[in-house]
C-alpha atoms as a PDB file:
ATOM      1  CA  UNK A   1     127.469-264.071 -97.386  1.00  0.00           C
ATOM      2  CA  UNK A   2     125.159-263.670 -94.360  1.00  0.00           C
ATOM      3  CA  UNK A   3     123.887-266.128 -92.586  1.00  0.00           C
ATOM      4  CA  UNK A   4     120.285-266.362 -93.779  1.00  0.00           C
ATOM      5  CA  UNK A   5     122.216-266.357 -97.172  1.00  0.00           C
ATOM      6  CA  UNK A   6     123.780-269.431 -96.095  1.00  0.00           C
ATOM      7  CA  UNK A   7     120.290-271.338 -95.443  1.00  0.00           C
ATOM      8  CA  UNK A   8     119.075-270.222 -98.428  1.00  0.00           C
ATOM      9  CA  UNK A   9     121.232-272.218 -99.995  1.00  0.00           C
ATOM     10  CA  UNK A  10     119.421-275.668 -98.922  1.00  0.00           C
ATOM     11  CA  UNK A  11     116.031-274.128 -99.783  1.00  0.00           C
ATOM     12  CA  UNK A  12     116.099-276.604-102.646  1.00  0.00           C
ATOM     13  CA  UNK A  13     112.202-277.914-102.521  1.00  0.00           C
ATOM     14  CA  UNK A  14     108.863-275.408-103.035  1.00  0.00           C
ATOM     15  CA  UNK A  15     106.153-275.439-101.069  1.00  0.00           C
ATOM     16  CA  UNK A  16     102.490-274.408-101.646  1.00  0.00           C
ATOM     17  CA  UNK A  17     100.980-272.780 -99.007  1.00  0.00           C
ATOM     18  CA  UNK A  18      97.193-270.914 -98.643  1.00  0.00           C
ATOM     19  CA  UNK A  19      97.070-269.856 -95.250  1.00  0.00           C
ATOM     20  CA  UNK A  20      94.383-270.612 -93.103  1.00  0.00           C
ATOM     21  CA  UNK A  21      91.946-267.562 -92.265  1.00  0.00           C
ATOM     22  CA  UNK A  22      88.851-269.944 -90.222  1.00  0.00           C
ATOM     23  CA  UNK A  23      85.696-271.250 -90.338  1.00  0.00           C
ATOM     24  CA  UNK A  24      82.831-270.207 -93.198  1.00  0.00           C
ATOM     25  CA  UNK A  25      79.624-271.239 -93.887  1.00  0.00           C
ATOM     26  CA  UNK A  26      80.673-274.173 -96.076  1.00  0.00           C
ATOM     27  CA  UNK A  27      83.829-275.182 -94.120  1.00  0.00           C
ATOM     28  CA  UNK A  28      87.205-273.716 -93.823  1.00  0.00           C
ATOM     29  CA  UNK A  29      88.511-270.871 -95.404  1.00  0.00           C
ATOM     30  CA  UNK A  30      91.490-270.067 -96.971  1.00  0.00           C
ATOM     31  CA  UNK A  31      94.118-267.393 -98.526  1.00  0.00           C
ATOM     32  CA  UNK A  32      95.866-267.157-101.874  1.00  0.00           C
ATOM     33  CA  UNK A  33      97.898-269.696-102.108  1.00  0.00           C
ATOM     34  CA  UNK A  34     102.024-268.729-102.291  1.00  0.00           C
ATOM     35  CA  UNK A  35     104.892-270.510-103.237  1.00  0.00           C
ATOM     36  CA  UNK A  36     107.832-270.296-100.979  1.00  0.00           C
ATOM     37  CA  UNK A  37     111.500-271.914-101.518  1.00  0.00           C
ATOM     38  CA  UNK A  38     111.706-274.338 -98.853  1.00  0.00           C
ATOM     39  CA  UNK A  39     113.884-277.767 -97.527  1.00  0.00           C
ATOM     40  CA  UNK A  40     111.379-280.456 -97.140  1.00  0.00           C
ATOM     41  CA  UNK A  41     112.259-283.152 -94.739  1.00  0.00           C
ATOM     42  CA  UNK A  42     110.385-286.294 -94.667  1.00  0.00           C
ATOM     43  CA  UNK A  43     110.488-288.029 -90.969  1.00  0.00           C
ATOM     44  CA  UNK A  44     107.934-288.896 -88.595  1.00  0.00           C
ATOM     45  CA  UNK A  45     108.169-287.301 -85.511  1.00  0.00           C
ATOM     46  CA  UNK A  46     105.650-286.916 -81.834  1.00  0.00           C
ATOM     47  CA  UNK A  47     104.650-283.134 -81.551  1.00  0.00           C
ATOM     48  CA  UNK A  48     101.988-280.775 -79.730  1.00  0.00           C
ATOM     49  CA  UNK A  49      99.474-279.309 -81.648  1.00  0.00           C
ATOM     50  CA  UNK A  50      98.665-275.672 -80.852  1.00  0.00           C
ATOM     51  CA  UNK A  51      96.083-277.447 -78.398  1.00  0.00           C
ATOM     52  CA  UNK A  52      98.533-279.392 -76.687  1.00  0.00           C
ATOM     53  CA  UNK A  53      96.989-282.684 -78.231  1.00  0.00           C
ATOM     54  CA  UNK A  54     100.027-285.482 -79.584  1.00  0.00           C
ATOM     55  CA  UNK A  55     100.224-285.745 -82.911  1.00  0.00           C
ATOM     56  CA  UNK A  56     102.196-287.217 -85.655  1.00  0.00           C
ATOM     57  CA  UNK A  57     103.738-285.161 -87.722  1.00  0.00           C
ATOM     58  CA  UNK A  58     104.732-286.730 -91.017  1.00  0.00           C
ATOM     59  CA  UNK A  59     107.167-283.969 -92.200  1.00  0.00           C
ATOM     60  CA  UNK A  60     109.006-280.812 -91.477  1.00  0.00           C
ATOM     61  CA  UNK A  61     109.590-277.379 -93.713  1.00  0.00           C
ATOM     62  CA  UNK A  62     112.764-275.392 -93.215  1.00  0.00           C
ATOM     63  CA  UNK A  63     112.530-271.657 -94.586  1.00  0.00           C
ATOM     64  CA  UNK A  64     113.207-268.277 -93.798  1.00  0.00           C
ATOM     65  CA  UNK A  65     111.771-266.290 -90.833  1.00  0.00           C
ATOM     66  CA  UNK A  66     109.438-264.009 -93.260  1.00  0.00           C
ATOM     67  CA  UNK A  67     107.969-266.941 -95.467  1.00  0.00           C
ATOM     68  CA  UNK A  68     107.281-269.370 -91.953  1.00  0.00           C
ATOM     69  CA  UNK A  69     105.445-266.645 -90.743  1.00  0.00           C
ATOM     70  CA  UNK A  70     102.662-267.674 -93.862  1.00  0.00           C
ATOM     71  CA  UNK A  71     102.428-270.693 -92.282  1.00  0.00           C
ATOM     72  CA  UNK A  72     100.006-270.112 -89.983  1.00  0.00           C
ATOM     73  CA  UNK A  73      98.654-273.385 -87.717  1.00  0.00           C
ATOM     74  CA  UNK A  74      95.497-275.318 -90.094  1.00  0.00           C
ATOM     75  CA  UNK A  75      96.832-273.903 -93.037  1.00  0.00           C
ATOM     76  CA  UNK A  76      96.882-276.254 -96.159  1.00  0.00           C
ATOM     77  CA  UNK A  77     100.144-277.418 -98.156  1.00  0.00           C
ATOM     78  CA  UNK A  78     101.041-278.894-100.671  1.00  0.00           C
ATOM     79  CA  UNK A  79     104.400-280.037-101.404  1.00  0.00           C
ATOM     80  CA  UNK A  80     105.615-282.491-104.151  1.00  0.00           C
ATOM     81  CA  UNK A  81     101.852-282.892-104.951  1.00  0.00           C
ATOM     82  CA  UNK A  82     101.086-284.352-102.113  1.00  0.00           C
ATOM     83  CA  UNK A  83      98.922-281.837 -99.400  1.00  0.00           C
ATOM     84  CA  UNK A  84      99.374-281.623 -95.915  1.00  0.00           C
ATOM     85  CA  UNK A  85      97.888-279.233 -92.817  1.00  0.00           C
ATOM     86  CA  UNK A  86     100.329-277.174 -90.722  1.00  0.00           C
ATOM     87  CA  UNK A  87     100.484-278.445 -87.269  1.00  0.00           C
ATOM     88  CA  UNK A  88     102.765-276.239 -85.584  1.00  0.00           C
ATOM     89  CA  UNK A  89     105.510-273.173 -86.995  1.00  0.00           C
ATOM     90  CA  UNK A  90     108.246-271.819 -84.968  1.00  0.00           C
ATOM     91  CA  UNK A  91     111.034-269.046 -85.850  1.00  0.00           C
ATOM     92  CA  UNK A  92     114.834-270.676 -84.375  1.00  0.00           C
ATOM     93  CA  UNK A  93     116.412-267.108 -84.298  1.00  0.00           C
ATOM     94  CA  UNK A  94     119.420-266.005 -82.774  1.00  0.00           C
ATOM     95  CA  UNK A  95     119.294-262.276 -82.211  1.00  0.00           C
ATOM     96  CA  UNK A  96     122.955-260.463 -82.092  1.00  0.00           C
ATOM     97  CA  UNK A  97     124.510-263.497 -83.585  1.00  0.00           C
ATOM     98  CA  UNK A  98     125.618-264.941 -86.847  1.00  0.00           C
ATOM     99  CA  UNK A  99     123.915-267.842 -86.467  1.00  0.00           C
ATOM    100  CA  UNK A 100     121.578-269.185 -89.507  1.00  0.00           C
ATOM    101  CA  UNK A 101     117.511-267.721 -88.600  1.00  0.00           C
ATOM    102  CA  UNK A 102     114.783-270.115 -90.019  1.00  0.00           C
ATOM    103  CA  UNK A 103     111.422-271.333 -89.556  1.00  0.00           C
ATOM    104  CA  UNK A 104     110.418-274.527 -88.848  1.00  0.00           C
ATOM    105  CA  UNK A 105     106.912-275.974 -89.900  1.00  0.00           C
ATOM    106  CA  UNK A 106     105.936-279.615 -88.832  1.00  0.00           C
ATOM    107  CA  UNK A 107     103.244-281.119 -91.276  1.00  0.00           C
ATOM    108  CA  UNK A 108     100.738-284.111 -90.470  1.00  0.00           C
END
């Protein structure tokens, strides 16, 4: 089994996630929402918003490199009924090695 194989394996949560596209007329506007296989991982942690600003993020989302790519910074998600905004989204890749790639997505 390949590596990302081997991550998929703890994808055992879903997440719902309608990507942010910006500002309308009556407030923010977003995509279809999609449903991606996911590890959700509740713990409070310090990060920098995509301004540099502190900010709490109450969760993080592990998932594979095409589906963290959806999860664009702003966009709403919902996971376990509960929604959250996308702070921040980075792709921990390993190019050349057979080391698990994933995205991670921090939540406040």
């Amino acid at each position: 089994m390949s590596a990302a194989g081997d991550m998929a394996d703890f994808y055992v949560h879903t997440a719902t996630v309608e990507p942010f596209e910006g500002a309308g007329a009556y407030g923010d506007v977003y995509g279809a929402p999609v449903v991606v296989a996911c590890f959700a991982e509740a713990k409070r942690r310090l990060v920098r918003a995509k301004d540099g600003e502190q900010v709490v993020s109450e969760s993080t989302l592990y998932m594979g490199t095409a589906d963290g790519a959806l999860f664009v910074p702003d966009s709403r998600v919902t996971v376990g009924g509960k929604v959250s905004y996308v702070i921040t989204q980075n792709v921990n890749d390993a190019p050349g090695l057979d080391l698990p790639e994933h995205a991670a997505v921090t939540l406040k």
